[in-house]
Structures are given as C-alpha cells and as structure tokens.
N, C-alpha and C. Protein backbone atom coordinates (compact mmCIF):
# COMPACT_ATOMS: atom_id res chain seq x y z
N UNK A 1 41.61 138.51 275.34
CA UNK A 1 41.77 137.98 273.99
C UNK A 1 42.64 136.73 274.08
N UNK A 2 42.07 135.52 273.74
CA UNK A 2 42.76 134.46 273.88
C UNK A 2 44.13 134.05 272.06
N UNK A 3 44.98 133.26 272.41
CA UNK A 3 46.27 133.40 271.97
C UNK A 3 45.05 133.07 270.27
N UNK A 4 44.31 132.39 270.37
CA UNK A 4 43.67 132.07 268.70
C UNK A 4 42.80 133.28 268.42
N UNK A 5 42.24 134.14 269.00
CA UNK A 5 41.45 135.85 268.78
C UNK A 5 42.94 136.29 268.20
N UNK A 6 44.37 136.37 268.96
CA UNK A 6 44.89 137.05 268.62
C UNK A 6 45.19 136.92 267.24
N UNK A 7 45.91 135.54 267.43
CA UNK A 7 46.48 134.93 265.70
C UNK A 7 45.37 135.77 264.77
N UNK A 8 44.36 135.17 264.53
CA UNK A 8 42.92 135.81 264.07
C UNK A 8 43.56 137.03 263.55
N UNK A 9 43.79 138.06 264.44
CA UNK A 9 43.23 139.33 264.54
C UNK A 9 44.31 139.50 263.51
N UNK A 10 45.56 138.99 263.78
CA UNK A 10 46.73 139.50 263.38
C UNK A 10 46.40 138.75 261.67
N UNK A 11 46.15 137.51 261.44
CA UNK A 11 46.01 137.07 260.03
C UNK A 11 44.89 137.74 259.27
N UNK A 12 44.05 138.55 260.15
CA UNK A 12 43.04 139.62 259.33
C UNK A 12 43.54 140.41 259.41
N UNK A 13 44.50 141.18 260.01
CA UNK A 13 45.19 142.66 259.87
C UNK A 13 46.64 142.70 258.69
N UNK A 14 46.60 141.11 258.11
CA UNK A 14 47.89 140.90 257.29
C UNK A 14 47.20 141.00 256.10
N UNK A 15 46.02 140.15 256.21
CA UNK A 15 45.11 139.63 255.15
C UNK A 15 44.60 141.41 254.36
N UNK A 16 44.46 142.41 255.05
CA UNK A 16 43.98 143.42 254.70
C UNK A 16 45.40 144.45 254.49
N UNK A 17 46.31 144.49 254.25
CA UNK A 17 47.33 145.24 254.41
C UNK A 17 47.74 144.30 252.99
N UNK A 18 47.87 143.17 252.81
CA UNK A 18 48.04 142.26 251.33
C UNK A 18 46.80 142.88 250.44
N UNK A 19 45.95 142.92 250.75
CA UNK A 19 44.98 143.13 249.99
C UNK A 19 44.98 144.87 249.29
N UNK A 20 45.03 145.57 250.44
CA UNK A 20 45.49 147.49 249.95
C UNK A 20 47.11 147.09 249.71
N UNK A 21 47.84 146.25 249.81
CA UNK A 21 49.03 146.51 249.41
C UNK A 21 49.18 145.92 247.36
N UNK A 22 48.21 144.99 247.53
CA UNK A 22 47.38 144.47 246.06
C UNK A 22 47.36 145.78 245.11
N UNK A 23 46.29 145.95 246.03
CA UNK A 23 45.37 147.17 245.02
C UNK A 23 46.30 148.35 244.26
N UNK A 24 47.34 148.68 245.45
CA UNK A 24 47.90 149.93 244.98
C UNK A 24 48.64 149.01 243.84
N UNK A 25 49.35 148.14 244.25
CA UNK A 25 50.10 147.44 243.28
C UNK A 25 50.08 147.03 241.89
N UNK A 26 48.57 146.61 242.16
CA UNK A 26 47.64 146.55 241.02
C UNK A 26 47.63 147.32 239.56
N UNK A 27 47.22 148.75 240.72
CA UNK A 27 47.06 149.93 239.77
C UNK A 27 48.66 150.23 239.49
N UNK A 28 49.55 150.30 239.93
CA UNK A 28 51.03 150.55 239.70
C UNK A 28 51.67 149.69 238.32
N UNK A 29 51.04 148.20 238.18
CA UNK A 29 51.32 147.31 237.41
C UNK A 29 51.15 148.19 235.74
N UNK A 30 49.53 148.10 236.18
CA UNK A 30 48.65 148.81 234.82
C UNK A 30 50.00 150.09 234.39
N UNK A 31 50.03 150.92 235.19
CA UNK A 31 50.87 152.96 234.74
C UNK A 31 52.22 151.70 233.99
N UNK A 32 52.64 150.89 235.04
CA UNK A 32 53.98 150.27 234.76
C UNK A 32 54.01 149.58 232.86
N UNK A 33 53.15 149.19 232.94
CA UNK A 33 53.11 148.50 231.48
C UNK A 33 52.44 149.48 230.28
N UNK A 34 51.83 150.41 230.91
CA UNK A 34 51.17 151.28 229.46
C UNK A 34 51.93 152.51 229.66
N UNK A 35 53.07 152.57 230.73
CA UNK A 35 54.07 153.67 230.08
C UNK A 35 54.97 152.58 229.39
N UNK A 36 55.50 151.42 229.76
CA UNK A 36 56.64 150.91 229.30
C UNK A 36 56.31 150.43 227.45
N UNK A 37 55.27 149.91 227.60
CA UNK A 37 54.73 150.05 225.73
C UNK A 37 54.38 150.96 225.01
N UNK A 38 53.99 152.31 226.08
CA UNK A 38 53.73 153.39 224.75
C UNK A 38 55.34 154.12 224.50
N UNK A 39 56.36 154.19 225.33
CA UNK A 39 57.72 154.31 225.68
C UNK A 39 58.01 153.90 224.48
N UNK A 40 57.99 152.60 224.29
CA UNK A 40 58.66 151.36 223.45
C UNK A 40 58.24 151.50 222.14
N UNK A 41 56.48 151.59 222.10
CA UNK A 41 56.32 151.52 220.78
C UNK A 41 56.30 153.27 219.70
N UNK A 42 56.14 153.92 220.70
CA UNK A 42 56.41 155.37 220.30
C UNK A 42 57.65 155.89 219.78
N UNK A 43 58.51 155.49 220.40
CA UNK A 43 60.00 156.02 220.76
C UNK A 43 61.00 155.07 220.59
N UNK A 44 62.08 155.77 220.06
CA UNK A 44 63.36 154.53 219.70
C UNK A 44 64.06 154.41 221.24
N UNK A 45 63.05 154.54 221.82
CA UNK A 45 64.26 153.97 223.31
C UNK A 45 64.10 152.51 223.46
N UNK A 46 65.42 152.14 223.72
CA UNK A 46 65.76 150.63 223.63
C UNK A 46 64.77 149.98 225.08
N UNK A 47 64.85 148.88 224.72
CA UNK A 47 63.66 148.30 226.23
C UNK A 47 64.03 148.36 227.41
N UNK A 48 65.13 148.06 227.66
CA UNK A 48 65.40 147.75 229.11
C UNK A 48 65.40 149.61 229.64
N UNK A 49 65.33 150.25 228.99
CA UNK A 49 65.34 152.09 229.12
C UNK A 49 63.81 152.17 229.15
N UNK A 50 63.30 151.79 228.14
CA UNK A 50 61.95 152.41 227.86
C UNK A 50 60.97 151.36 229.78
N UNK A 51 61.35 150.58 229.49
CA UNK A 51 61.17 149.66 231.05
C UNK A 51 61.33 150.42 232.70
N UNK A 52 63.00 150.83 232.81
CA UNK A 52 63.05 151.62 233.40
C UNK A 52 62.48 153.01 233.46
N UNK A 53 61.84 153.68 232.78
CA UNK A 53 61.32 154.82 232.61
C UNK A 53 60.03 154.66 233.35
N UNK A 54 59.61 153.45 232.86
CA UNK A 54 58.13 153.40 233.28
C UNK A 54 58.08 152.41 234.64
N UNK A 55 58.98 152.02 235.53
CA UNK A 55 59.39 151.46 236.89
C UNK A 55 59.15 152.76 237.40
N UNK A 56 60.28 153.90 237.03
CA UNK A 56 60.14 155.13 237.59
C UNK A 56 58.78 155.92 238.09
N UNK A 57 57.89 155.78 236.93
CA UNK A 57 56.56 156.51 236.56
C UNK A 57 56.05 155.53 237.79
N UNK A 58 55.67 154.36 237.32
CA UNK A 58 54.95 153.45 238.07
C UNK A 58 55.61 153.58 240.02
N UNK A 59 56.71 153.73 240.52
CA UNK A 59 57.03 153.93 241.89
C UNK A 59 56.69 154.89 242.47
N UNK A 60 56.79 156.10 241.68
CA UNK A 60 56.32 157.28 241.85
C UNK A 60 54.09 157.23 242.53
N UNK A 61 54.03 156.68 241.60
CA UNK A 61 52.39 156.32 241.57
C UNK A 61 52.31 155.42 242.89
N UNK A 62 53.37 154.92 242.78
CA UNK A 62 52.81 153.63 244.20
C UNK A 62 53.03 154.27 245.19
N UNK A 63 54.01 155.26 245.57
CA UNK A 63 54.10 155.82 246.73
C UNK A 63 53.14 156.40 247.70
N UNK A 64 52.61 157.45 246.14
CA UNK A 64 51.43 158.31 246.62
C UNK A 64 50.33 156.81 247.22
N UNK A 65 50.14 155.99 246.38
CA UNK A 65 49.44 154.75 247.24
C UNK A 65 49.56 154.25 248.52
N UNK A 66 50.52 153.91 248.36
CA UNK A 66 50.96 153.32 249.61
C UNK A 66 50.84 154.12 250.87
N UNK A 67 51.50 155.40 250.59
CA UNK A 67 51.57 155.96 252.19
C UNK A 67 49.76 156.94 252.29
N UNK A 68 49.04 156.75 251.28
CA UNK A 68 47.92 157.29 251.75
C UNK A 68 46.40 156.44 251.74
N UNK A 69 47.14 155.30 251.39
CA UNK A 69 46.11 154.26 251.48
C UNK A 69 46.39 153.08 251.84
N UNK A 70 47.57 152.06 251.77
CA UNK A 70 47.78 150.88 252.47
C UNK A 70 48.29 151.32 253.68
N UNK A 71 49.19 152.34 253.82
CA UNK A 71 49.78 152.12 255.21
C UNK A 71 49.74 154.15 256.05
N UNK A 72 48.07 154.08 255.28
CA UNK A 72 48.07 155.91 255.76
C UNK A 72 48.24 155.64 257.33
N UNK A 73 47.49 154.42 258.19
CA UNK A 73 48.10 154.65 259.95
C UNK A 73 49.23 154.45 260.19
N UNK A 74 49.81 154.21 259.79
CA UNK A 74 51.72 153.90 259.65
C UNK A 74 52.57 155.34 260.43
N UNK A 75 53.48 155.72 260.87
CA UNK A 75 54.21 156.40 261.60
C UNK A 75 54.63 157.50 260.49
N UNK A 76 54.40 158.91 260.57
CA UNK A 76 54.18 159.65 259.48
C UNK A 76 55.61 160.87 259.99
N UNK A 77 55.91 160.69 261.42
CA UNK A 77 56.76 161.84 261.95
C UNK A 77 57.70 161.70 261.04
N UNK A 78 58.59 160.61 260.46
CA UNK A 78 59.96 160.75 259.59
C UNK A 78 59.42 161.27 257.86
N UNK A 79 58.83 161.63 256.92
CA UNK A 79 58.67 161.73 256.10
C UNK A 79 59.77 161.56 255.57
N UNK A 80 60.65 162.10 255.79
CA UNK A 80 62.11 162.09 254.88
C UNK A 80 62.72 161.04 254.90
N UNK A 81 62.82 160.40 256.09
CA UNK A 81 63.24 159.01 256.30
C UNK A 81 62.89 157.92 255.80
N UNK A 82 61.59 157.89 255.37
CA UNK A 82 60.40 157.38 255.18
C UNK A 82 60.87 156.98 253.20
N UNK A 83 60.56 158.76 252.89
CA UNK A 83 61.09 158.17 251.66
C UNK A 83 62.06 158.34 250.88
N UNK A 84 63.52 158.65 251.88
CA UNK A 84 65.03 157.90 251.33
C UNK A 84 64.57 156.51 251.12
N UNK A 85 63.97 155.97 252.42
CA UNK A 85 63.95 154.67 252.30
C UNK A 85 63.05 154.01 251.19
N UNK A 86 62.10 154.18 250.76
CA UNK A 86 61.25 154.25 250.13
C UNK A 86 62.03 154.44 248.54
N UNK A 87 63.29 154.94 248.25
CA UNK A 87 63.51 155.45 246.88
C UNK A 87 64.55 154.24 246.94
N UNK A 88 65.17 154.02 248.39
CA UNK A 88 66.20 153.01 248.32
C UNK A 88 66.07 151.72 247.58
N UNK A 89 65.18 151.53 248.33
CA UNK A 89 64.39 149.70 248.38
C UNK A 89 63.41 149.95 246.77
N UNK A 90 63.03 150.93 246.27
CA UNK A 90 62.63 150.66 244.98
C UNK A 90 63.74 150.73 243.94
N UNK A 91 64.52 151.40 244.16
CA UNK A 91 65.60 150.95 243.56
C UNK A 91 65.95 149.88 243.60
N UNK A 92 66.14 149.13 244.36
CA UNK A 92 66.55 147.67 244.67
C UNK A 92 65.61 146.62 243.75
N UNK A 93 64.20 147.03 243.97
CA UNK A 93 63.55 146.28 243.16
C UNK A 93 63.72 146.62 241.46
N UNK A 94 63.87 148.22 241.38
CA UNK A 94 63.93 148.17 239.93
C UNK A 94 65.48 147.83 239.33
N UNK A 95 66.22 147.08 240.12
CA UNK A 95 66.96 146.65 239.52
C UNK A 95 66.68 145.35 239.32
N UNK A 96 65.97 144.24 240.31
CA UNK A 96 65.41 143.12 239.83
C UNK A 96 65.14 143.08 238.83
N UNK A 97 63.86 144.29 238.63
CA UNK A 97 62.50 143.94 237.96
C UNK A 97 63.26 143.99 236.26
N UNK A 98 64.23 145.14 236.37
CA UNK A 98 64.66 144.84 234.68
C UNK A 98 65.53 144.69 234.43
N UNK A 99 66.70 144.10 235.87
CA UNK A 99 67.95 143.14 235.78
C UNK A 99 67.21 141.81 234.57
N UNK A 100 66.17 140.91 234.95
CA UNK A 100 65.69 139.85 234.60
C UNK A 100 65.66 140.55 233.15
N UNK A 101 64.67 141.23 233.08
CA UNK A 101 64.38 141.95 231.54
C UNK A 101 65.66 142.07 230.40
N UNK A 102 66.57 142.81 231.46
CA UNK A 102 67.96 142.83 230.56
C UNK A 102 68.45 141.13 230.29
N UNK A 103 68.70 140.44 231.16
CA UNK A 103 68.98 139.41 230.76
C UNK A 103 68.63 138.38 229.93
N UNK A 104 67.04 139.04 229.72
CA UNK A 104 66.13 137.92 228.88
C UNK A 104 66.78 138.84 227.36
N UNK A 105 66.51 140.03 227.41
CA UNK A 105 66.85 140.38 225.80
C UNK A 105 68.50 140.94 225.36
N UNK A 106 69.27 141.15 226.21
CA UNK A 106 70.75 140.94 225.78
C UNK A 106 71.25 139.75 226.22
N UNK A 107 70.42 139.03 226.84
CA UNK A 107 71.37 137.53 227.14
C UNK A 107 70.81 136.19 226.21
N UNK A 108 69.86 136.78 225.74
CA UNK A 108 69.01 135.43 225.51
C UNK A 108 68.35 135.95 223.95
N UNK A 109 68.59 137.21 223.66
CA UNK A 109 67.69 137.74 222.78
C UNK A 109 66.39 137.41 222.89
N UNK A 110 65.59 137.70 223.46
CA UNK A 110 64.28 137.30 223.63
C UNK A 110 63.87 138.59 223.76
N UNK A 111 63.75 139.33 222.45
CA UNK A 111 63.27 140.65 222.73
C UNK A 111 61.77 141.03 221.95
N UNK A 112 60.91 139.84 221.21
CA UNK A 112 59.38 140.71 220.58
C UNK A 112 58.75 141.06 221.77
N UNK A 113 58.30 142.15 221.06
CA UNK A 113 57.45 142.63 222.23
C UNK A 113 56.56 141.72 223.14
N UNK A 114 55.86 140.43 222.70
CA UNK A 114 55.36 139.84 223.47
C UNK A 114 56.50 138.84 224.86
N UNK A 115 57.89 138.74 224.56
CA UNK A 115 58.27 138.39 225.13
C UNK A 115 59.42 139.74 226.34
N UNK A 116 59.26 140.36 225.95
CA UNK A 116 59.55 141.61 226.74
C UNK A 116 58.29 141.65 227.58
N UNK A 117 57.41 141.42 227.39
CA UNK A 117 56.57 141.79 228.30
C UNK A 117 56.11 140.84 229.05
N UNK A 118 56.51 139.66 229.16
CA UNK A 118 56.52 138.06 229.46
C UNK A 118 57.88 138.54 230.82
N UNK A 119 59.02 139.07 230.07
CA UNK A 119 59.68 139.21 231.44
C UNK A 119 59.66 139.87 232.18
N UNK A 120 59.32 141.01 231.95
CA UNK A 120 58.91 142.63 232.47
C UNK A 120 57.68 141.92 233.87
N UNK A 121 56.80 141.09 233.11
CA UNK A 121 56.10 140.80 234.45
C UNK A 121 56.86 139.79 235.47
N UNK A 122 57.20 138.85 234.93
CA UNK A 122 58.38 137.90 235.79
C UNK A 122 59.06 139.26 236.62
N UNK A 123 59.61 140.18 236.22
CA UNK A 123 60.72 140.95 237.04
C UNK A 123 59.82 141.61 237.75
N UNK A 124 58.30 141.99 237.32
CA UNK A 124 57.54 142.89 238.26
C UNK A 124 57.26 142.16 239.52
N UNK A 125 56.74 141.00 239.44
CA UNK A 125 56.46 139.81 240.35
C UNK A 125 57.96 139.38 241.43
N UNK A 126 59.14 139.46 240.94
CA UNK A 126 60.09 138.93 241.59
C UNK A 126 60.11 139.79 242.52
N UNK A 127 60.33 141.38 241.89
CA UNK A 127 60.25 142.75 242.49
C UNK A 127 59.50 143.15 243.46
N UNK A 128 58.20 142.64 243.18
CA UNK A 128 56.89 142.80 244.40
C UNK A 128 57.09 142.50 245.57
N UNK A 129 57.73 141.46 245.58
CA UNK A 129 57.80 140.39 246.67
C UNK A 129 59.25 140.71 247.39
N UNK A 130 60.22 141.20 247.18
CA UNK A 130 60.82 141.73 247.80
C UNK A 130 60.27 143.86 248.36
N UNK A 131 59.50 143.90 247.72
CA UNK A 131 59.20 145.43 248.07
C UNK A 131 57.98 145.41 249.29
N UNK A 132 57.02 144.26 248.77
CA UNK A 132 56.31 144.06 250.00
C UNK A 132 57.20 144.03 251.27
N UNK A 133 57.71 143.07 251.33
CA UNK A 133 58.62 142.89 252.71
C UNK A 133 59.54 144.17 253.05
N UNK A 134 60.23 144.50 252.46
CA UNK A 134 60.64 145.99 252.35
C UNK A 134 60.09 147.40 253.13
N UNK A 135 58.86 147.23 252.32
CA UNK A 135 58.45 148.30 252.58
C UNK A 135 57.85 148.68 253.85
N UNK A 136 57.48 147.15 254.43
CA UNK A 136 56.79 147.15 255.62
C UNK A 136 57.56 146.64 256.67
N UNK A 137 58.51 146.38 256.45
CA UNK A 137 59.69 146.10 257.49
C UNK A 137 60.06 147.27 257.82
N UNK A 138 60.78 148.25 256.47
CA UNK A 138 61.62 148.86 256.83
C UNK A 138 61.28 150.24 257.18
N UNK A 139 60.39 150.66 255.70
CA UNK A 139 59.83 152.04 255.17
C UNK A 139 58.58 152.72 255.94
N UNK A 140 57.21 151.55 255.80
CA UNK A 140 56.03 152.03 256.55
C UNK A 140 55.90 151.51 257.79
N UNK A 141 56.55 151.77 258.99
CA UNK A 141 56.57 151.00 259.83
C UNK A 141 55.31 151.27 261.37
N UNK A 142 55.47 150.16 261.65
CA UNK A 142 54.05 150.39 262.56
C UNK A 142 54.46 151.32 263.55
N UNK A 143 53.58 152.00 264.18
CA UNK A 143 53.90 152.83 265.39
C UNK A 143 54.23 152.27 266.38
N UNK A 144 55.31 152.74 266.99
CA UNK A 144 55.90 151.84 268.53
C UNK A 144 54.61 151.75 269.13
N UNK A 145 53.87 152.19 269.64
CA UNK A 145 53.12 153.36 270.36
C UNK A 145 51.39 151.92 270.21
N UNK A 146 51.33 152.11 269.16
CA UNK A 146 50.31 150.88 268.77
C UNK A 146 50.80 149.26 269.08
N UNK A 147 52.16 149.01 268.91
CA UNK A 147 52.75 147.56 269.53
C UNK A 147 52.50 147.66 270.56
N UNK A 148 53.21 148.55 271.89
CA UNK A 148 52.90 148.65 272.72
C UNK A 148 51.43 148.10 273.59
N UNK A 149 50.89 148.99 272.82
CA UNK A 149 49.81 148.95 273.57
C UNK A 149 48.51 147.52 273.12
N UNK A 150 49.15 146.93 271.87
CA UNK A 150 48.67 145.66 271.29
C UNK A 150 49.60 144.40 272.43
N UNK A 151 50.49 145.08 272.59
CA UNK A 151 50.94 143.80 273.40
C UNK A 151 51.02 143.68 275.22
N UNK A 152 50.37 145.43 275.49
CA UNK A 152 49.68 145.12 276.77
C UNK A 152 48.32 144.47 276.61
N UNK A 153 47.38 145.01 275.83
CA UNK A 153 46.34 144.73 275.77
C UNK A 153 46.03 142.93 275.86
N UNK A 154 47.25 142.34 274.99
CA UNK A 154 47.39 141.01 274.56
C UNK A 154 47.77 140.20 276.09
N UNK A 155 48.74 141.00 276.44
CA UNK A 155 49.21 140.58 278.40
C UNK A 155 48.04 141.06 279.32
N UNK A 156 47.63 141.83 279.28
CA UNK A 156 45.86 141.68 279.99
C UNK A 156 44.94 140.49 279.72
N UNK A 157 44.57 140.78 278.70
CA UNK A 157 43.74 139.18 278.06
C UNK A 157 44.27 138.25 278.70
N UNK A 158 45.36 137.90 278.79
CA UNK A 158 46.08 136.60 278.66
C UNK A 158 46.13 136.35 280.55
N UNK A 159 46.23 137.37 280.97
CA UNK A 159 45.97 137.73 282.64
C UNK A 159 44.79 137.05 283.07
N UNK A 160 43.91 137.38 282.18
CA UNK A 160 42.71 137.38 282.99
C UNK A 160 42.21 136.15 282.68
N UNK A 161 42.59 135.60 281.78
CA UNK A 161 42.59 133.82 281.93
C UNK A 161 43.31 132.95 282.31
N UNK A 162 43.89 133.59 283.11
CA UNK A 162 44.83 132.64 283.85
C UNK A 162 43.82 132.53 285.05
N UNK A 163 43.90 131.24 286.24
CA UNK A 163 42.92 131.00 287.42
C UNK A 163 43.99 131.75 288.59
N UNK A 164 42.83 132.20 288.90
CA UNK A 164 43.58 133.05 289.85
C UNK A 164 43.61 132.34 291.25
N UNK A 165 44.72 133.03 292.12
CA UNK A 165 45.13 132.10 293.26
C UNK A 165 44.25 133.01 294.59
N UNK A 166 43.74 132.40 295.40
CA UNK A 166 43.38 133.12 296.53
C UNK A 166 44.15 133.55 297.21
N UNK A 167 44.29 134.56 298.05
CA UNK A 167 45.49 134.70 299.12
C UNK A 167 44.69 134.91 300.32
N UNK A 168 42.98 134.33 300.50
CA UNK A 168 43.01 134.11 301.87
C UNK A 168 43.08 132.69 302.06
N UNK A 169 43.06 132.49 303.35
CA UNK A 169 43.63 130.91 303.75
C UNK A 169 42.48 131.13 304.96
C-alpha cells in the first residue's frame, strides 16, 4: 500500500465514521429539540432547565448510537470506562451547549422561543464539535490490536517498494 492508498484509506475511514457519527447525531439533534420544546411549551420549567432535560434525554439516545453503530468495532472490554467517560465529556458539552443558551437569555434576554432555539442550536453545534473529538479520542477508542496491525501491514507495503539490494556480487 503506497503512502497515497494509505492517506486514501484513512480519509475514507474518517469520511465514514463523520458520516455514522452525523447520523446518530442527527437523530440526537431531532429527541434534543422536541423534548426541549414540548418541556418548554408544556411545562413551567424555565429554559435553560427545560434545555438541560432534553441534552440529558438526547445523550442518553446518542450513546445507545454511538457505541452500536458509529463506533460498534471500537474496543468494548472497558464498558465502564467507556461510559464514565462517555457521561464525563457529555457533560462537558452540556455545559457548552446551554452555558451559550443561559447566556443568550439571562445575559442578553433573548428568550422567544424562536430565539431560544436559535441558541440551543449554536450551543448544540459548539457542543458537537468538541464531543466528536472527545469521544473518539478518548471514549470509543480504536483497538491497539487493529493499529498494530494497520501499521505493520502499512511497514510491509512500504517494504516492498523499496528496490531491493542484491547480496550476490
């Protein structure tokens, strides 16, 4: 496998891990916003609550995603480890996601519903993008076991195009 197969291989194995990391996300967005408005418009819970409620709902949903569909070949022996980490780092984001939120409507009053939900996505988006990296750095992590053997496989290839030297004379 020459060094541009590899790049390749590796910008189609990112390209598809963005894409199921999309999808679940996707669907996480949708639970995220039609719990956080039926929350809101049902119930006297104040927004940045009724928001968090439905971060909760919505992480919960992504999990089951994530570890059984973007990253089901991912290293499965730690479960527990897996998702401390996993509750950590969404925490982290759901403090982004409706840190921003809080700030738009106790800092700024910018609270109609159309603009609550103007920041709610700003904070979902800020949030994403640190959870992507997150999650796949820290949480779903590749199997030693598969590097390994991607980066003999990669030192073979790379062997066998090299010109080889004779050693008779």
């Amino acid at each position: 496998m020459s060094n541009r197969s590899a790049v390749l291989s590796k910008l189609e194995a990112l390209t598809r891990e963005l894409v199921k990391f999309g999808a679940v996300g996707g669907a996480g967005v949708v639970v995220n916003f039609a719990v956080f408005n039926l929350v809101r418009h049902l119930t006297e819970v104040p927004v940045v609550r009724a928001s968090i409620i439905a971060t909760v709902v919505a992480t919960g949903t992504n999990y089951l995603g994530y570890r059984y569909f973007t990253y089901r070949d991912r290293d499965k022996q730690r479960r527990t480890r897996e998702l401390t980490l996993f509750l950590l780092f969404s925490a982290v984001g759901l403090v982004i996601e409706n840190g921003l939120l809080y700030v738009a409507t106790y800092g700024f009053d910018w609270n109609s519903p159309l603009q609550s939900n103007v920041f709610k996505f700003l904070g979902i988006g800020l949030a994403t993008l640190f959870r992507f990296w997150s999650y796949r750095t820290w949480v779903f992590r590749t199997l030693p076991a598969r590097e390994a053997i991607e980066t003999a496989e990669s030192f073979l290839a790379d062997g066998s195009q090299r010109p080889r030297s004779s050693s008779r004379k």
